[in-house]
Protein backbone atom coordinates (compact mmCIF):
# COMPACT_ATOMS: atom_id res chain seq x y z
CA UNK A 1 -126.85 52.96 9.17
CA UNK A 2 -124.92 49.68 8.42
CA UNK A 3 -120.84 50.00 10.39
CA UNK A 4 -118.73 51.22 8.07
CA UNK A 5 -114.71 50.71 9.06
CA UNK A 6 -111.30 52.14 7.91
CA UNK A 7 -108.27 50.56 9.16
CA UNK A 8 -105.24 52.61 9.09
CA UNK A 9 -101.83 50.40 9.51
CA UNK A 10 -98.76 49.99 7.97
CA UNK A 11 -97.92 46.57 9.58
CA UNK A 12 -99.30 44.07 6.95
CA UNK A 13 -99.67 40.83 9.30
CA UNK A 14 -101.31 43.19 12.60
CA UNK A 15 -103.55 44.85 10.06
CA UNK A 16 -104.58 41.20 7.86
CA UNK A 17 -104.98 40.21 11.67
CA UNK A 18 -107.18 42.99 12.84
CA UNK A 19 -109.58 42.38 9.81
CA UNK A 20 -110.26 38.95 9.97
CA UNK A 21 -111.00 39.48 13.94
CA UNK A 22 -113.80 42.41 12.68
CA UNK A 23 -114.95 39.90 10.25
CA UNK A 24 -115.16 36.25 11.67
CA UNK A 25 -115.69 37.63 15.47
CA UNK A 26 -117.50 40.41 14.72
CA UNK A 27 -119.40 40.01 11.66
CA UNK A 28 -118.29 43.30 9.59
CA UNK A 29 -117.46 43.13 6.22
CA UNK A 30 -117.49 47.18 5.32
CA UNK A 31 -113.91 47.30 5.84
CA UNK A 32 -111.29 49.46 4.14
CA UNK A 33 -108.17 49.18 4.59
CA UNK A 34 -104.84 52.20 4.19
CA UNK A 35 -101.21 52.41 5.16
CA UNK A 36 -100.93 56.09 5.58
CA UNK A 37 -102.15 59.12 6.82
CA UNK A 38 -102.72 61.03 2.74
CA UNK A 39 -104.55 57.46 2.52
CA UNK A 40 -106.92 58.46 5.38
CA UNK A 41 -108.03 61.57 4.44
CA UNK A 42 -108.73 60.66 0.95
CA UNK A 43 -110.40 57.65 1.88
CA UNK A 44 -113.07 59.72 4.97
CA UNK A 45 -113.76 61.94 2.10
CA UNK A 46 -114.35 59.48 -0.22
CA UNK A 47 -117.25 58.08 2.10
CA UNK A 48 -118.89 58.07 4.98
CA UNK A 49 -117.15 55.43 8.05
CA UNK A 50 -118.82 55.20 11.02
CA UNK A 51 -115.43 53.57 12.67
CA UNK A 52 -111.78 54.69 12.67
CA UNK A 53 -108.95 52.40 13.58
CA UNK A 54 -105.85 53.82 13.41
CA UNK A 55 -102.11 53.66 14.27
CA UNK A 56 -99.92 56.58 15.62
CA UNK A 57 -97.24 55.64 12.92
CA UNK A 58 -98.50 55.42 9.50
CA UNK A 59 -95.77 54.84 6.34
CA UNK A 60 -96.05 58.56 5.94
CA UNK A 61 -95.66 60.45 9.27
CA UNK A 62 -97.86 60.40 12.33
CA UNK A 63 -101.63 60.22 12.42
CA UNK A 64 -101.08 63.11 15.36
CA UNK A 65 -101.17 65.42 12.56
CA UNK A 66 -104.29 64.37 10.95
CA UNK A 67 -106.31 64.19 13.90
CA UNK A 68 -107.12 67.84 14.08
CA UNK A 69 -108.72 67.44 10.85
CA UNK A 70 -110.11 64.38 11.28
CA UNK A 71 -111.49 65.66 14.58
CA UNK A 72 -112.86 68.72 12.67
CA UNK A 73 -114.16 67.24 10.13
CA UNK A 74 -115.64 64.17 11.13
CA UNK A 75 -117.15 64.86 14.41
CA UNK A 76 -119.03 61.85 14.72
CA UNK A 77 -116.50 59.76 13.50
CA UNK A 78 -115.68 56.69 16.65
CA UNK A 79 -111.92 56.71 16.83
CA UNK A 80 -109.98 54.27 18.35
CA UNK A 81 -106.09 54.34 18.70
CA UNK A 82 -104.59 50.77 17.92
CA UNK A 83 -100.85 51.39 18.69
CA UNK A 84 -97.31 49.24 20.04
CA UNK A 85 -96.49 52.67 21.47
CA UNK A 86 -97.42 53.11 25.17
CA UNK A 87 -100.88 54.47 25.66
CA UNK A 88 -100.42 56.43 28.83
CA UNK A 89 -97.98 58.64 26.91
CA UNK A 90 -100.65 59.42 24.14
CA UNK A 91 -103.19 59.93 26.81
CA UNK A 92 -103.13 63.35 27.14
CA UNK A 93 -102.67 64.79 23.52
CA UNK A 94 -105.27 62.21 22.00
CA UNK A 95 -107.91 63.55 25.15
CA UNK A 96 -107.10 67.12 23.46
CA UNK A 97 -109.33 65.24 20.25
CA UNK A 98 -111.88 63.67 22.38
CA UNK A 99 -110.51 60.06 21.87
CA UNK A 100 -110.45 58.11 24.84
CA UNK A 101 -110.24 54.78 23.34
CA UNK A 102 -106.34 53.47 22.80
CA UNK A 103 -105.92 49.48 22.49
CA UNK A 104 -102.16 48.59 22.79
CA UNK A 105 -101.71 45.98 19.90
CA UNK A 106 -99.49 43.78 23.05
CA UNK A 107 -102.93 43.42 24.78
CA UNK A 108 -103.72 39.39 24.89
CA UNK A 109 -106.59 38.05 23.25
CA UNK A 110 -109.19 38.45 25.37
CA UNK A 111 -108.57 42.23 26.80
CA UNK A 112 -108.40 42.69 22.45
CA UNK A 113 -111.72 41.43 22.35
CA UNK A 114 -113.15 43.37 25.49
CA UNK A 115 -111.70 46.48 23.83
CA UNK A 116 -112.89 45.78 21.00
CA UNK A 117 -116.17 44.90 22.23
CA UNK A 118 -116.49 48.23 23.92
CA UNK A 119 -115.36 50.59 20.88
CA UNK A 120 -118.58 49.17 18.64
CA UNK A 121 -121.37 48.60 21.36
CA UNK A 122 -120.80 52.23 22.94
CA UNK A 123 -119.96 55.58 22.02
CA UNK A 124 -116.42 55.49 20.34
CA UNK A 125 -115.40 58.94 22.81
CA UNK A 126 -116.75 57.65 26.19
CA UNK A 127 -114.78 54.79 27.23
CA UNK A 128 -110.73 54.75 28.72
CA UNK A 129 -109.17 51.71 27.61
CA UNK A 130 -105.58 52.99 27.80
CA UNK A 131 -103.65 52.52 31.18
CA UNK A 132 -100.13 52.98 32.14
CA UNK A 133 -97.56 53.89 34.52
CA UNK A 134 -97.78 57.37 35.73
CA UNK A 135 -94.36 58.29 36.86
CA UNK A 136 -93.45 58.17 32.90
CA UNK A 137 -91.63 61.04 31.81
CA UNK A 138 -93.83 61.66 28.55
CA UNK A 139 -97.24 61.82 30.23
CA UNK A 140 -97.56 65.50 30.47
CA UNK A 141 -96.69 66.51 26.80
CA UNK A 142 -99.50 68.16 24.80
CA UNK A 143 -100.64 66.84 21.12
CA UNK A 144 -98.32 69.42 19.18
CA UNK A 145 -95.56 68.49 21.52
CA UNK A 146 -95.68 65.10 20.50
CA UNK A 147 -96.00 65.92 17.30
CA UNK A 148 -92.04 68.31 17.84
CA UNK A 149 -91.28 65.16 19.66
CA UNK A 150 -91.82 62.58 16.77
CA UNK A 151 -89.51 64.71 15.03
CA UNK A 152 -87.04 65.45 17.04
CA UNK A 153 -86.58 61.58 16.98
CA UNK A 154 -86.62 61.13 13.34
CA UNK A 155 -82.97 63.60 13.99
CA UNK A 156 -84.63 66.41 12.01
CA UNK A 157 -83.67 70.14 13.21
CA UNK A 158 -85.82 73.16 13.74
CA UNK A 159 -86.12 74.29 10.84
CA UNK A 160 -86.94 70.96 9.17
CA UNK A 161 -89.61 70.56 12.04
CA UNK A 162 -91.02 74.04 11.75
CA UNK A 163 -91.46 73.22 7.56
CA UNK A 164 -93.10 69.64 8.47
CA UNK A 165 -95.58 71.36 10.67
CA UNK A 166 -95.70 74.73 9.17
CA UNK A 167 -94.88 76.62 12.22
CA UNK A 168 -92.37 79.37 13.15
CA UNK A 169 -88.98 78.26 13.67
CA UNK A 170 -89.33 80.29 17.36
CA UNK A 171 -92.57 78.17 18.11
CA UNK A 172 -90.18 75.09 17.55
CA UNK A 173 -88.08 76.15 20.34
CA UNK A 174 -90.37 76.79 22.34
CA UNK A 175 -91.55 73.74 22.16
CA UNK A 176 -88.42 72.01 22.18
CA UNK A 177 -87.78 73.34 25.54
CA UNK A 178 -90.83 72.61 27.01
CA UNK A 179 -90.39 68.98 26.15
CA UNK A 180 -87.19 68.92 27.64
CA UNK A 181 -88.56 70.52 30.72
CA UNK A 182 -91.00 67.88 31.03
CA UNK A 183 -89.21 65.18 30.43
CA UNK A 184 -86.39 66.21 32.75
CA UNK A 185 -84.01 65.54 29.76
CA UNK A 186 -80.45 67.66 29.84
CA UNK A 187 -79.77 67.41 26.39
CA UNK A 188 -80.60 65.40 23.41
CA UNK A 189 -78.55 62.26 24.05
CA UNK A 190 -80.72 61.82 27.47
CA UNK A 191 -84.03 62.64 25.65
CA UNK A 192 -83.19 59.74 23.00
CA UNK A 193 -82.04 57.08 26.12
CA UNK A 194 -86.12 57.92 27.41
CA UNK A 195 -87.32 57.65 24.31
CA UNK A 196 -85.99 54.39 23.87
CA UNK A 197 -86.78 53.26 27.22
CA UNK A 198 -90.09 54.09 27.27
CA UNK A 199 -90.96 52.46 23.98
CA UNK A 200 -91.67 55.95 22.52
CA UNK A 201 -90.74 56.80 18.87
């Protein structure tokens, strides 16, 4: 079965970038590329890909929210997160989907190419690439509290949340709260100032 890729990125030059690596360093031309997450779903149903690469922020919302799909769906599917967000915060949600391959798009060259290298030569679910600090406060947040999270940073409220993600406007809170616990954040204000700090958004 010949490698068959989808890209998913909204940054024009990292995605243009990304393909011409896969197909001058790596010899793939079976490349498709989309901008958002609607795009992704259409385009895995469309046909059959072999390789995922996708970003947590797509024009449309986060790929967080696909993933259970995706993960259902496509179970053979080799998934690798290419993202400027911090892996070690993703770490533990992404795990929830079986995907241990992140690749932080500051990565130089060569630790691109090892990653990259890895991702097509094994099994897309076996390898860790993504390493971080572990006293970050974000670490210990599960996929669907990311998900609150991402929109709790967008400024939407719980109602707006619970419609976005089609849950109970009780289940927000909950989750809301648990994110604050974890994140040792007093109120809102504090939450943002980590946020920001810790290059999550």
């Amino acid at each position: 079965m010949s490698t068959e890729i989808l890209l998913a990125d909204d940054h024009f030059i990292l995605s243009k970038g990304m393909r011409k690596v896969l197909e001058f360093e790596f010899g793939y031309s079976n490349i498709q590329t989309v901008t958002k997450c609607s795009e992704v779903l259409k385009e895995l149903n469309k046909k059959t890909y072999t390789h995922l690469i996708l970003d947590i922020g797509l024009a449309d919302g986060s790929s967080l929210e696909i993933l259970p799909t995706i993960n259902r769906l496509y179970p053979t599917l080799s998934i690798l997160i290419f993202s400027g967000r911090p892996g070690v915060v993703y770490q533990r949600a992404l795990s929830q989907y079986g995907i241990r391959n992140f690749l932080s798009k500051e990565e130089c060259g060569e630790r691109t190419m090892e990653a990259l290298r890895r991702f097509f030569y094994r099994s897309g679910k076996e390898n860790a690439v993504s390493e971080g600090e572990v006293d970050n406060p974000f670490v210990d947040l599960t996929a669907r509290e990311m998900e609150v999270l991402h929109y709790i940073l967008q400024g939407m409220g719980s109602n707006d949340i619970g419609d976005a993600l089609n849950i109970k406007q009780n289940t927000v809170s909950t989750l809301k709260s648990r994110i604050f616990d974890k994140t040792a954040a007093n109120n809102l204000k504090e939450l943002l100032e980590l946020a920001a700090i810790y290059n999550v958004s």
